[in-house]
N, C-alpha and C. Protein backbone atom coordinates (compact mmCIF):
# COMPACT_ATOMS: atom_id res chain seq x y z
N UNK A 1 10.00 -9.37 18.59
CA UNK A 1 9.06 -8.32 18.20
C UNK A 1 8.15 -8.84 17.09
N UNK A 2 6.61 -8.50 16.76
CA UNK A 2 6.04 -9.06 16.19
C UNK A 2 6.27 -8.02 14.71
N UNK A 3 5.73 -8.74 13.45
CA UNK A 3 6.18 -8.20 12.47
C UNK A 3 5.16 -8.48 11.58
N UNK A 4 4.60 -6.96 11.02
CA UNK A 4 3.66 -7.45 10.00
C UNK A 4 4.36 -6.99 8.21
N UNK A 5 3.84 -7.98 7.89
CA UNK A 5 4.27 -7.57 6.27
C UNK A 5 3.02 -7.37 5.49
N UNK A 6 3.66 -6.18 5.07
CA UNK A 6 2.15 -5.33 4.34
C UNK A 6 2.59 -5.33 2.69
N UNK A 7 1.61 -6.41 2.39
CA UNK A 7 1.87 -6.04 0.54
C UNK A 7 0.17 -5.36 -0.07
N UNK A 8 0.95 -4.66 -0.52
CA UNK A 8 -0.27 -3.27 -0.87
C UNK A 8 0.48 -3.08 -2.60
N UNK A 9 -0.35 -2.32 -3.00
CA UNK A 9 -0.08 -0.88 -4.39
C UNK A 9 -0.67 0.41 -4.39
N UNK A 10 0.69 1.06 -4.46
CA UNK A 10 0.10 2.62 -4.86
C UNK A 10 -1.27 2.87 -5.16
N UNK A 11 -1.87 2.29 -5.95
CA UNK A 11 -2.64 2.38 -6.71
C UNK A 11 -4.19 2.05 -6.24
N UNK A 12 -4.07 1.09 -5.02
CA UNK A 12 -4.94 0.41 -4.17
C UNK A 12 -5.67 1.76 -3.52
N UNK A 13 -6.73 2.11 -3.72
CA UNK A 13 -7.79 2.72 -2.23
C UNK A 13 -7.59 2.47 -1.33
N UNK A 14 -7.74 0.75 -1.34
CA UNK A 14 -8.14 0.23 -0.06
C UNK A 14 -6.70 -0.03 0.71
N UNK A 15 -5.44 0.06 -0.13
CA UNK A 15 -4.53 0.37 0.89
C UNK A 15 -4.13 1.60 1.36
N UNK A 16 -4.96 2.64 0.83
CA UNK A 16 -4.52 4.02 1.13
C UNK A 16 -5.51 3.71 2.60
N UNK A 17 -7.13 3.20 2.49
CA UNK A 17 -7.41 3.95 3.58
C UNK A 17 -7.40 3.40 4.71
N UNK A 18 -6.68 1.72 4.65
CA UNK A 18 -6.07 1.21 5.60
C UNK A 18 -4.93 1.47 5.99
N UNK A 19 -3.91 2.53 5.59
CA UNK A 19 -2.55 2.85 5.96
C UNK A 19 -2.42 3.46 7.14
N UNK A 20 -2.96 4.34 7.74
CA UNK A 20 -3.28 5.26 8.65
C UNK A 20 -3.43 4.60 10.10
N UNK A 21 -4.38 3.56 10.11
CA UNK A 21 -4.67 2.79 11.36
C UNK A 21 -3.67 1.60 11.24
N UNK A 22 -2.89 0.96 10.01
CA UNK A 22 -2.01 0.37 10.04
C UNK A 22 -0.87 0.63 11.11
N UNK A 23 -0.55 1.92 10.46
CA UNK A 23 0.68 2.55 11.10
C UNK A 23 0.13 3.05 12.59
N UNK A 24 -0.89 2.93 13.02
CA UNK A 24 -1.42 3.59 14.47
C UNK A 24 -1.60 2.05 15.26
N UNK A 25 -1.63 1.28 14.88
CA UNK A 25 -2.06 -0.10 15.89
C UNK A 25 -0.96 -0.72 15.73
N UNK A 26 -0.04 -0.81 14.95
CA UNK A 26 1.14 -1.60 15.03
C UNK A 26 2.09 -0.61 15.62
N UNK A 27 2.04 0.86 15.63
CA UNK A 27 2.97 1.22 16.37
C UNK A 27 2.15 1.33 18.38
N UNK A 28 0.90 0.91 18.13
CA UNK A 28 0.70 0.75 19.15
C UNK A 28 0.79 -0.53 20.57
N UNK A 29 1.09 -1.15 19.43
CA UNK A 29 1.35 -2.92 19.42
C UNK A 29 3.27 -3.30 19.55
N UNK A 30 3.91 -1.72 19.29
CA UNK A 30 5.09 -2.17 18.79
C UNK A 30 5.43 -2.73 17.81
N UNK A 31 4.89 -3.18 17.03
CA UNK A 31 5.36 -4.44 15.75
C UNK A 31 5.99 -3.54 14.77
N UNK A 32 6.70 -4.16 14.37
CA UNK A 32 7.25 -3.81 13.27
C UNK A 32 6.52 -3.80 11.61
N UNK A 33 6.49 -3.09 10.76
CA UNK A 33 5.42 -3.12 9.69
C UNK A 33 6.95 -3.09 8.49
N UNK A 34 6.70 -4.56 7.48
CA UNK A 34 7.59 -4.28 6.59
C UNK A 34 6.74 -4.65 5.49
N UNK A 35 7.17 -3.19 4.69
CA UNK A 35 6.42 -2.93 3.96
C UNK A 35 6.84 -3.41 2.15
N UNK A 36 5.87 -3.73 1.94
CA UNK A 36 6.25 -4.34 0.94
C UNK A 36 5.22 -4.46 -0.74
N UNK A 37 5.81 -3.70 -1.18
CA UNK A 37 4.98 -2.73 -2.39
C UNK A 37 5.26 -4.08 -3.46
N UNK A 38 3.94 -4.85 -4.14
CA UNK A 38 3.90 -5.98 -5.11
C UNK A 38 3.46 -5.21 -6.14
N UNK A 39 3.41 -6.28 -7.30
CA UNK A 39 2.52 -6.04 -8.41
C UNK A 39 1.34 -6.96 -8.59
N UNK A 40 0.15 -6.41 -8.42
CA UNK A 40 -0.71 -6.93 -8.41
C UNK A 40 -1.12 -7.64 -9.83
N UNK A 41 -1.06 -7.40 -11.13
CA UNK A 41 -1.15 -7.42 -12.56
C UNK A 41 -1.21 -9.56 -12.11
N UNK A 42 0.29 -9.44 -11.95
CA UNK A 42 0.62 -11.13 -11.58
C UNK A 42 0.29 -11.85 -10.79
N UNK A 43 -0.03 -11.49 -9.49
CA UNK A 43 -0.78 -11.88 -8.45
C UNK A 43 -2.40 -12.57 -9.07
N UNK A 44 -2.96 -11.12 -9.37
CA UNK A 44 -4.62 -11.35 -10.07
C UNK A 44 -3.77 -12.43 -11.10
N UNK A 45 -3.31 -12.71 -12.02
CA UNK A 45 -3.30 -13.44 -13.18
C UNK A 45 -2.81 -15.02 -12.16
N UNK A 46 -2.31 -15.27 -11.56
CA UNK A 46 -1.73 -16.78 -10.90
C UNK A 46 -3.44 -17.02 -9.81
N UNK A 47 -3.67 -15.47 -9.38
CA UNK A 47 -4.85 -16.30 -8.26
C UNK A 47 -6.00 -16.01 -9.00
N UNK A 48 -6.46 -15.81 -9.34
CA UNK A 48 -7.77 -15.75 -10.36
C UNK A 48 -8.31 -14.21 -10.04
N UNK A 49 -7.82 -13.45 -9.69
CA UNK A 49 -8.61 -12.20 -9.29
C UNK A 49 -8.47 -11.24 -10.91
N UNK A 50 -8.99 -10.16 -11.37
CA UNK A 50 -9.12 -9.65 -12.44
C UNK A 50 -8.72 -8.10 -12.32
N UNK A 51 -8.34 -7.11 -12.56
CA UNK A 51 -8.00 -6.14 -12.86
C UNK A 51 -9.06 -5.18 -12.73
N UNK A 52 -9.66 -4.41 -12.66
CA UNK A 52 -10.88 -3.25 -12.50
C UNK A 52 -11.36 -3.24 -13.85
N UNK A 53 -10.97 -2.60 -14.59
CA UNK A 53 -12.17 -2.96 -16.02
C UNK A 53 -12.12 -4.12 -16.56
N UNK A 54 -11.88 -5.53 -15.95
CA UNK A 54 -12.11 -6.59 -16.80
C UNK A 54 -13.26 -7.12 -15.63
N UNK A 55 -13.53 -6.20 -14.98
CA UNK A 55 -14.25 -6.75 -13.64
C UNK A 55 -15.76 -6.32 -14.27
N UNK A 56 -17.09 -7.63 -13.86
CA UNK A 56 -18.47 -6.81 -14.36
C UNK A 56 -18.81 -5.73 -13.43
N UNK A 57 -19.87 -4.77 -14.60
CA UNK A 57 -20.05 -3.50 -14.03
C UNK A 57 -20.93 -3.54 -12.51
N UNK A 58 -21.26 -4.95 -12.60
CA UNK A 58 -22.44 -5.26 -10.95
C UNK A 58 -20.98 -4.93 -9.78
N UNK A 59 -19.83 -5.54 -9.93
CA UNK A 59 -18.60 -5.94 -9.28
C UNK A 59 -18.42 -3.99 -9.38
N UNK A 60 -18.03 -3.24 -10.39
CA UNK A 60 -17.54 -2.25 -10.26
C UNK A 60 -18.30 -1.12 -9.84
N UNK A 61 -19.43 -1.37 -9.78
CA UNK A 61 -20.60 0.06 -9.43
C UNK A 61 -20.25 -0.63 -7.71
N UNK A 62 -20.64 -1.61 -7.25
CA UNK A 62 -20.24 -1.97 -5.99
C UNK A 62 -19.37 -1.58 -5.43
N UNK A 63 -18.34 -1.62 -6.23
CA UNK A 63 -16.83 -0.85 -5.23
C UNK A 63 -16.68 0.30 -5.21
N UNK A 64 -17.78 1.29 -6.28
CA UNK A 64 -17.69 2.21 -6.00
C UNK A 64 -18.43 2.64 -4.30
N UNK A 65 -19.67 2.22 -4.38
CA UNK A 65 -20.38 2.11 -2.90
C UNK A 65 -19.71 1.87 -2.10
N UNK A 66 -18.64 0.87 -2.00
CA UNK A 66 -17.87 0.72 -0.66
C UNK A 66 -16.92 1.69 -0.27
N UNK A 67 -16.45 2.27 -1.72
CA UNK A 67 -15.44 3.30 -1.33
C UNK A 67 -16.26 4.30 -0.45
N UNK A 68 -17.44 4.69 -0.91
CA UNK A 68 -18.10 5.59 -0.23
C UNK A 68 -18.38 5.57 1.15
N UNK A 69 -18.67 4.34 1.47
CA UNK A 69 -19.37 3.88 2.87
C UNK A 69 -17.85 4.05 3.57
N UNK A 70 -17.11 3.54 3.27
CA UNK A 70 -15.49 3.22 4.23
C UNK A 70 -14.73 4.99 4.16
N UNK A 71 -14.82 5.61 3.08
CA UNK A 71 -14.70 6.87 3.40
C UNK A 71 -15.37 7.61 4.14
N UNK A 72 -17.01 7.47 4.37
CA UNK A 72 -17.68 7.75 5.18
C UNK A 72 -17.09 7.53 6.47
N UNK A 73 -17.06 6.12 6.85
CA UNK A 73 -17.08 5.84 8.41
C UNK A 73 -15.62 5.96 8.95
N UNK A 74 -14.77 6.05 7.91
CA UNK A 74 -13.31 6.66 8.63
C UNK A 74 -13.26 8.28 8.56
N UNK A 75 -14.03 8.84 8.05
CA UNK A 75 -13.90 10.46 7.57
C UNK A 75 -12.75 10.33 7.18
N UNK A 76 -12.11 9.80 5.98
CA UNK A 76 -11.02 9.79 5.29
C UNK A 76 -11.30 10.04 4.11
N UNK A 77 -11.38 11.47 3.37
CA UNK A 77 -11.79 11.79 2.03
C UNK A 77 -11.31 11.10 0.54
N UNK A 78 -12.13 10.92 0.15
CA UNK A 78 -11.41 9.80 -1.11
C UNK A 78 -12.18 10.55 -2.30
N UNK A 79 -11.70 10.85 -3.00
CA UNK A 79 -11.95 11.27 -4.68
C UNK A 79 -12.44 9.38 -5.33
N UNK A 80 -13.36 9.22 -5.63
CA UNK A 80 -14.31 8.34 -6.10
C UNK A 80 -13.73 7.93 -7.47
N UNK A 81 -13.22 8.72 -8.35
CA UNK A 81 -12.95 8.46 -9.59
C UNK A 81 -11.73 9.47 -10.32
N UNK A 82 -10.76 9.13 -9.27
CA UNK A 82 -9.58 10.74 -9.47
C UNK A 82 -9.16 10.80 -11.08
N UNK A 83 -8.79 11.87 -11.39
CA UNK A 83 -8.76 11.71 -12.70
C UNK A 83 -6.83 10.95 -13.57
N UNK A 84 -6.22 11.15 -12.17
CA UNK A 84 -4.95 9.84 -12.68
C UNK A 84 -4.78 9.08 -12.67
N UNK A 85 -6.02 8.08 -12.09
CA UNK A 85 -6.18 6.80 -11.84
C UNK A 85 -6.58 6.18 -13.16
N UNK A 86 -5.62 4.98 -13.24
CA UNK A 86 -4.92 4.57 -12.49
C UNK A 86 -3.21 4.94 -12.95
N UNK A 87 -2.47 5.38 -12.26
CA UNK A 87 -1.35 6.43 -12.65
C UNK A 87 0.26 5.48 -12.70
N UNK A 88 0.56 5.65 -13.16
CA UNK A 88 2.39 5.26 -12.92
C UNK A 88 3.04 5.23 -11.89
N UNK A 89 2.88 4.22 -11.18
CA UNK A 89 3.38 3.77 -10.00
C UNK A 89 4.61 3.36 -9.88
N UNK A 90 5.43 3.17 -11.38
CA UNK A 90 6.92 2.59 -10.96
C UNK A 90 8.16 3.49 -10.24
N UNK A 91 7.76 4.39 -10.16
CA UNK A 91 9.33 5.68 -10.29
C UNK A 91 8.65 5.64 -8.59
N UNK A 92 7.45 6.35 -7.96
CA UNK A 92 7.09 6.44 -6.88
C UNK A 92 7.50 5.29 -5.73
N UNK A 93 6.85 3.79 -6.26
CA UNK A 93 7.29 2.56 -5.94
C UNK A 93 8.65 2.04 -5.50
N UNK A 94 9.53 2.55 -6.07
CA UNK A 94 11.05 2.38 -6.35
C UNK A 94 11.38 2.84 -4.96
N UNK A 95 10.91 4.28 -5.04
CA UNK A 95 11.62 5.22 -3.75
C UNK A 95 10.70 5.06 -2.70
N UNK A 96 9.76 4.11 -2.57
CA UNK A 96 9.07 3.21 -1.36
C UNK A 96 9.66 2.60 -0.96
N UNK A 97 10.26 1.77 -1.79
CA UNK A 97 11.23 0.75 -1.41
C UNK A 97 12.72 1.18 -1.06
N UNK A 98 13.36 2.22 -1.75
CA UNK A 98 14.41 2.61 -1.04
C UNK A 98 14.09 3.05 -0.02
N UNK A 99 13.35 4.06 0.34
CA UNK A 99 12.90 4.38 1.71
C UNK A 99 13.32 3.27 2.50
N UNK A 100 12.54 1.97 2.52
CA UNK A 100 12.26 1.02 3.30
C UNK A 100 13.67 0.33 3.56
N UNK A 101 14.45 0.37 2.12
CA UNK A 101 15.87 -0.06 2.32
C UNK A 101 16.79 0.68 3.64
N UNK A 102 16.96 1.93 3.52
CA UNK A 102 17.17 2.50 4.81
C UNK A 102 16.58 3.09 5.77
N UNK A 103 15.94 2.32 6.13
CA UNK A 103 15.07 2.68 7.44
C UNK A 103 14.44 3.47 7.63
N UNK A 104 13.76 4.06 6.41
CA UNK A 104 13.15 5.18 6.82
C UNK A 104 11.66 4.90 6.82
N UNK A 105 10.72 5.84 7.69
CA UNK A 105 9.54 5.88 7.51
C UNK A 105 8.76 5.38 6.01
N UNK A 106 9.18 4.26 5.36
CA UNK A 106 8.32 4.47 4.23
C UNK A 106 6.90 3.92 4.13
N UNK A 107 6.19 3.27 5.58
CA UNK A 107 5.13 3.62 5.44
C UNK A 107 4.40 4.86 5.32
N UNK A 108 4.81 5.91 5.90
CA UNK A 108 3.86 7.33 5.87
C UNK A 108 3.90 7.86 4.61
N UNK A 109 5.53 7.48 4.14
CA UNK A 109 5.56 8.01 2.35
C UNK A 109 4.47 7.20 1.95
N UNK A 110 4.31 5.96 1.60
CA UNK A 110 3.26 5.43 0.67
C UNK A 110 2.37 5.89 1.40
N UNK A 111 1.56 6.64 2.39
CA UNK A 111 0.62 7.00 2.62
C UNK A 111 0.16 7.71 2.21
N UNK A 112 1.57 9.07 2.07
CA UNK A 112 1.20 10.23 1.30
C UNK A 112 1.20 10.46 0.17
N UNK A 113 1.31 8.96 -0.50
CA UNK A 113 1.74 9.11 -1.96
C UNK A 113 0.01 8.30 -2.40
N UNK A 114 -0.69 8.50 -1.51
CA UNK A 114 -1.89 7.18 -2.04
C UNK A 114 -2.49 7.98 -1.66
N UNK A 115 -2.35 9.26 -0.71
CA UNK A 115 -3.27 11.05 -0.75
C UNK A 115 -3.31 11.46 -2.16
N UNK A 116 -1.71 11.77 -2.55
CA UNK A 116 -1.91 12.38 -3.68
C UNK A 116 -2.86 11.91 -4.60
N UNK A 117 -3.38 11.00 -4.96
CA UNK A 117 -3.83 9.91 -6.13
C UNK A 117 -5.22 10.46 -5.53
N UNK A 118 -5.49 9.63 -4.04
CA UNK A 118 -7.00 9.63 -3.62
C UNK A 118 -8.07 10.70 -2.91
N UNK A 119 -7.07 11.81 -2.92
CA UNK A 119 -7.47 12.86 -2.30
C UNK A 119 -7.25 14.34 -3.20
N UNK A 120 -5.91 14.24 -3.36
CA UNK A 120 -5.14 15.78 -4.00
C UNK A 120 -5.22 15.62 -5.40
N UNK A 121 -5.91 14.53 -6.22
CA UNK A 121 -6.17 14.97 -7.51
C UNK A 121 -4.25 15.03 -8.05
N UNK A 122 -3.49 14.34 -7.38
CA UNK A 122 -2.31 14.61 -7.99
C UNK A 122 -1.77 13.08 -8.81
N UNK A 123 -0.51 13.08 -9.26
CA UNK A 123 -0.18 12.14 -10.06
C UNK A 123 1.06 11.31 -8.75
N UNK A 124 1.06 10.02 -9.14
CA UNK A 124 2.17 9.17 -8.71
C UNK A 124 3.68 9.02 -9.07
N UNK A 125 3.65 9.74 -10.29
CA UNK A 125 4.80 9.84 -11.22
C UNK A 125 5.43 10.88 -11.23
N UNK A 126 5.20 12.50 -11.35
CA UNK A 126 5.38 14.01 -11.48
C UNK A 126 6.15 13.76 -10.17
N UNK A 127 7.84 14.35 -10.25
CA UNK A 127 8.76 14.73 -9.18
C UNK A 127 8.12 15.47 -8.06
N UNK A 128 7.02 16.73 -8.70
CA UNK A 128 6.96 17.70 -7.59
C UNK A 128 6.06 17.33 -6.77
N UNK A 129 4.69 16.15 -7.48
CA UNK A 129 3.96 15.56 -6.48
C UNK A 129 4.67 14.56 -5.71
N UNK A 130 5.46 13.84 -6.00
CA UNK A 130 6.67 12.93 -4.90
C UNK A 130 7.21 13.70 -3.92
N UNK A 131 7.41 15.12 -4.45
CA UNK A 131 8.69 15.63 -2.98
C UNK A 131 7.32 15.95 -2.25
N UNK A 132 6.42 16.62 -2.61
CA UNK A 132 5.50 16.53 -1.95
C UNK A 132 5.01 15.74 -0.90
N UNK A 133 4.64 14.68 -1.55
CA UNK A 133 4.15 13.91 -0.34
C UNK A 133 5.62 12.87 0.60
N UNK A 134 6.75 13.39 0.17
CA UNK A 134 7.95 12.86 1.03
C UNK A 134 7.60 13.93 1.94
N UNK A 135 7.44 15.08 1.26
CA UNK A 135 7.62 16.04 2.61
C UNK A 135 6.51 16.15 4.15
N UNK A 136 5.64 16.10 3.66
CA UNK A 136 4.11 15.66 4.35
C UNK A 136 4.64 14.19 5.31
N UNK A 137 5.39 13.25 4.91
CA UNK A 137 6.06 12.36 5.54
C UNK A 137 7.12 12.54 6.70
N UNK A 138 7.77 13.62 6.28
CA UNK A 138 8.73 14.14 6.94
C UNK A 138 10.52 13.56 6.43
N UNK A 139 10.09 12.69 5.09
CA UNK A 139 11.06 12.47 4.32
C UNK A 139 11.73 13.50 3.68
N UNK A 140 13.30 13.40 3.56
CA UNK A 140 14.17 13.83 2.33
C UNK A 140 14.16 13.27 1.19
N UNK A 141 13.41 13.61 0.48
CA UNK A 141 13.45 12.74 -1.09
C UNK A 141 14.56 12.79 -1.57
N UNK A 142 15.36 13.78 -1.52
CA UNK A 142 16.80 13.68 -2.54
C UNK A 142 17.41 12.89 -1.83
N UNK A 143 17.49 12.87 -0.25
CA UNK A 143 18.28 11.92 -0.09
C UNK A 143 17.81 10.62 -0.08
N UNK A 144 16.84 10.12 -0.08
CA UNK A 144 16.39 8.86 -0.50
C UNK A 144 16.81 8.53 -1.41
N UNK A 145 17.17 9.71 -2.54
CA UNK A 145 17.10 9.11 -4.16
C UNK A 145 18.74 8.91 -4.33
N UNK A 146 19.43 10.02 -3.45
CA UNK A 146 20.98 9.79 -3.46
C UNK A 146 21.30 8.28 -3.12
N UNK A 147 20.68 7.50 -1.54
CA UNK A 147 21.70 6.26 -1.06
C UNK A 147 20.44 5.52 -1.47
N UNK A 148 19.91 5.60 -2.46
CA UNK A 148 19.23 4.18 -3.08
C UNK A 148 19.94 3.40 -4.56
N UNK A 149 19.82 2.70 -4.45
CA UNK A 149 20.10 1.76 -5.11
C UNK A 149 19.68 1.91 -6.88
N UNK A 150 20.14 1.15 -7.95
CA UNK A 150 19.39 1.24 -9.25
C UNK A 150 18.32 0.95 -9.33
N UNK A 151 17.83 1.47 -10.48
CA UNK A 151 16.26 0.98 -10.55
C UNK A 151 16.26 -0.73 -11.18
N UNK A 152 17.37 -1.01 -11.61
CA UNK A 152 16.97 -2.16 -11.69
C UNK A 152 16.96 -3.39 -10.73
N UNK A 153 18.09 -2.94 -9.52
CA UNK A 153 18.03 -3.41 -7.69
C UNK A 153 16.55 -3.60 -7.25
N UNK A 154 16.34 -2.20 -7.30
CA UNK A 154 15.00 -1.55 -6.89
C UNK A 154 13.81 -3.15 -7.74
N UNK A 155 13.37 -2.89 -8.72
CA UNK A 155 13.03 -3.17 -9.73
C UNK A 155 13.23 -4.88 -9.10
N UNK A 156 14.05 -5.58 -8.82
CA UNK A 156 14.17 -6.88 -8.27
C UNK A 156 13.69 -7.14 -6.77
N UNK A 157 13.39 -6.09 -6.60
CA UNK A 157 12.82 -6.30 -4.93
C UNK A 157 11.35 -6.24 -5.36
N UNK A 158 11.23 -5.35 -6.10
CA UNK A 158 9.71 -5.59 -6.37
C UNK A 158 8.88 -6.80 -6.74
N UNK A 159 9.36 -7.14 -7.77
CA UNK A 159 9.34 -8.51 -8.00
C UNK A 159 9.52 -10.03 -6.90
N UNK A 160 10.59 -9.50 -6.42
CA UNK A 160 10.25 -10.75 -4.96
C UNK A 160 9.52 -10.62 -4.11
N UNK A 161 9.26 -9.19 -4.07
CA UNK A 161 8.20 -8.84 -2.89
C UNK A 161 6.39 -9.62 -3.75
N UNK A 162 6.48 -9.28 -4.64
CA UNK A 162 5.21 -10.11 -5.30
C UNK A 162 5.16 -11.92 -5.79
N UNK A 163 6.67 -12.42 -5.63
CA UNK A 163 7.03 -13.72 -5.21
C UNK A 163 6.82 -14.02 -4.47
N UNK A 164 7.14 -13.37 -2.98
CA UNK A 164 6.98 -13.99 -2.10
C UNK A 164 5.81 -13.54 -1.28
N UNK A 165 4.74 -12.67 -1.97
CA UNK A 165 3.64 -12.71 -1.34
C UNK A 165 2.57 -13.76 -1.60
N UNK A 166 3.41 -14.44 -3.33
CA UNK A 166 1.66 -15.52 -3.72
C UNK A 166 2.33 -16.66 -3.10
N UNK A 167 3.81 -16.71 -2.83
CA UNK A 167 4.23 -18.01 -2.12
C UNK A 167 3.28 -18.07 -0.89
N UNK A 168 3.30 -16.78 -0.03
CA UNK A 168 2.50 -16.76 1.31
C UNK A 168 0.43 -16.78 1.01
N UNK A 169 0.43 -16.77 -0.21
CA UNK A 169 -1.47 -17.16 -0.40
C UNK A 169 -1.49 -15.81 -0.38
N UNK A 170 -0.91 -14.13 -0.60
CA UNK A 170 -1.58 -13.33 -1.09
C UNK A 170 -2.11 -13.14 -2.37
N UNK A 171 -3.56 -12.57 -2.29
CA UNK A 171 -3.86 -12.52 -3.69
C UNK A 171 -4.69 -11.50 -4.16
N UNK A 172 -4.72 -10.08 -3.08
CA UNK A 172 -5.56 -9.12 -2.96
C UNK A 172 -4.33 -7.99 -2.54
N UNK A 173 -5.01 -6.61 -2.71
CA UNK A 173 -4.28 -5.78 -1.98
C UNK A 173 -5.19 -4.76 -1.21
N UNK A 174 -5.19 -4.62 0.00
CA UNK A 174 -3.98 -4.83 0.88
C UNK A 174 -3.97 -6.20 1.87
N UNK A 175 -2.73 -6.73 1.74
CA UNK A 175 -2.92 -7.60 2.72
C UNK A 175 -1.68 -7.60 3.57
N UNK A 176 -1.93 -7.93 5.01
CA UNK A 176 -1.26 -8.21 6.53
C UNK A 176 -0.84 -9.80 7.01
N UNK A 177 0.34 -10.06 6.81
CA UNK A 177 0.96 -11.20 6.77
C UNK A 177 1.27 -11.37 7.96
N UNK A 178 1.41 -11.99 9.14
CA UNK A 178 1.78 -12.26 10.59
C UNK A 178 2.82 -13.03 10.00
N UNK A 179 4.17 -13.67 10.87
CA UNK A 179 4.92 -14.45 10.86
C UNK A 179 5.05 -16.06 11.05
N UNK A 180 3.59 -16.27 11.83
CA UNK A 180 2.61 -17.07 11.67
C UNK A 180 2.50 -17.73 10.00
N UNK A 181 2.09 -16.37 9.07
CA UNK A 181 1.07 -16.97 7.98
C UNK A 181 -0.01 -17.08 7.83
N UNK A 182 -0.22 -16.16 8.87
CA UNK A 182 -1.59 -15.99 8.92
C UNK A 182 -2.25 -14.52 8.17
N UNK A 183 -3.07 -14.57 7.27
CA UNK A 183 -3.45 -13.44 6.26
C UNK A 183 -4.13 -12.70 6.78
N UNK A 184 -4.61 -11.44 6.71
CA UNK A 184 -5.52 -10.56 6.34
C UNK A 184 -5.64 -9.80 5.37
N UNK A 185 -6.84 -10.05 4.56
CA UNK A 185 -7.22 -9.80 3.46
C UNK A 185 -7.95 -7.98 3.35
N UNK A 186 -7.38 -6.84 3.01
CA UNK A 186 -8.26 -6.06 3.24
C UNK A 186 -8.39 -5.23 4.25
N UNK A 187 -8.68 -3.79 3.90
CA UNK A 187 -8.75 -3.26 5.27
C UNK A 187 -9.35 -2.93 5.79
N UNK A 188 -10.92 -3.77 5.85
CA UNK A 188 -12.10 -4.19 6.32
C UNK A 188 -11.71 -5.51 7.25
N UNK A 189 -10.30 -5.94 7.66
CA UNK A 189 -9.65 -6.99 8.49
C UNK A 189 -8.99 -6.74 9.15
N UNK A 190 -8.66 -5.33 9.53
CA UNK A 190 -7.92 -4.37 10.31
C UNK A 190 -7.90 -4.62 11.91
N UNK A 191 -9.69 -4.97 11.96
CA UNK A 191 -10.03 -5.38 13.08
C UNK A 191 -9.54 -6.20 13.60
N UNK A 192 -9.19 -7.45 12.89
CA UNK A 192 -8.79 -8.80 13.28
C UNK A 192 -7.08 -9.03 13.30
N UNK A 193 -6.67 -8.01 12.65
CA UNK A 193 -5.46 -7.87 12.70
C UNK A 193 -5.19 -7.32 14.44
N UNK A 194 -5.54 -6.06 14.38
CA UNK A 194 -5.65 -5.79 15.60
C UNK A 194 -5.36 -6.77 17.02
N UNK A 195 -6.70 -7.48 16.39
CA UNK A 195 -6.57 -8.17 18.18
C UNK A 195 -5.55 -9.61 18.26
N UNK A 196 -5.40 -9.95 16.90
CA UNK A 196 -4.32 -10.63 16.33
C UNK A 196 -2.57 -9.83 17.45
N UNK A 197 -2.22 -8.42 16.92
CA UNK A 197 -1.41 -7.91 17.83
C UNK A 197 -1.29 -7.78 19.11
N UNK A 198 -3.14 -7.77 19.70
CA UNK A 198 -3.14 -7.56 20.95
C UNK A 198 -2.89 -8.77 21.78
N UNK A 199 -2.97 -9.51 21.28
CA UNK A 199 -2.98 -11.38 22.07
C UNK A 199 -1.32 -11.36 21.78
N UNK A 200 -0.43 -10.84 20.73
CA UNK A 200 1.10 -10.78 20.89
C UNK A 200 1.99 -9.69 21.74
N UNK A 201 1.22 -9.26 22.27
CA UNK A 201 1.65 -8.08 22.96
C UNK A 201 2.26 -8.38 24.69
């Protein structure tokens, strides 16, 4: 079965508004999507990429435009400048990854957890916006939170998951790893991912 590994952040747009067709072409493809929540902070610092306000304002008025145009042409509503951004991603993150530890849907959770931020004006951190968007998932948050692991377990997966994404040349988020090794950068590469699945199919 083919297998994509998705290293993204909460915190990412551009993996919120690539999540959706992620989860629609790989389950259309069959593949498996393992998902895999990094820290970008270290990534940008080993590959040369920079953080959003250390970025020039030519670089940041630009991304605002793209958000616009890519929200446009997906009709996927995006709040431009939400006011929790950029919010506390560790507690949310954790129970991504437990999710993912037992098999559960935790792509649709980080989906709905990158609504709250980019759409619902809500926070990444606040319990009641988490059960929230578990529930919109069709997740049990308590029980996620019951058979998961410590946060400091938790907390070590994260960290390898951002090991072993700059081992593989990630250095952006979102990016689509084939088993190959072969990257996609972005979810303006969705396309190419795509037909990438369709030639494995």
């Amino acid at each position: 079965m083919t297998t994509v590994d998705y290293y993204f952040s909460l915190n990412s747009p551009w993996s919120y508004l690539g999540a959706q067709r992620l989860s629609a072409m790989t389950q259309a493809a069959k593949a498996t999507v393992n998902v895999k929540p990094a820290r970008f902070g270290p990534i940008f610092a080993q590959t040369g990429g920079l953080p959003l306000p250390k970025r020039s304002l030519q670089r940041q008025a630009y991304r605002m435009m793209e958000l616009k145009r890519w929200s446009d042409q997906l009709g996927i509503p995006i709040v431009l400048e939400p006011k929790h951004f950029p919010s506390d991603e560790a507690a949310a993150t954790r129970l991504v990854i437990a999710a993912a530890l037992q098999g559960r849907n935790a792509l649709a959770f980080a989906t709905e957890l990158g609504r709250n931020l980019w759409e619902l004006e809500k926070t990444l951190s606040d319990p009641a916006d988490m059960t929230a968007a578990a529930n919109r998932a069709g997740l049990d948050l308590e029980a996620v939170k019951a058979a998961a692991p410590p946060d400091a377990e938790l907390d070590g997966i994260w960290d390898k998951n951002t090991e072993a994404g700059l081992a593989r040349g990630v250095f952006g988020a979102p990016s689509y790893v084939l088993a190959s090794g072969e990257i996609f950068w972005g979810q303006d590469r969705l396309d190419f991912l795509q037909r990438a699945l369709n030639r494995s199919v």
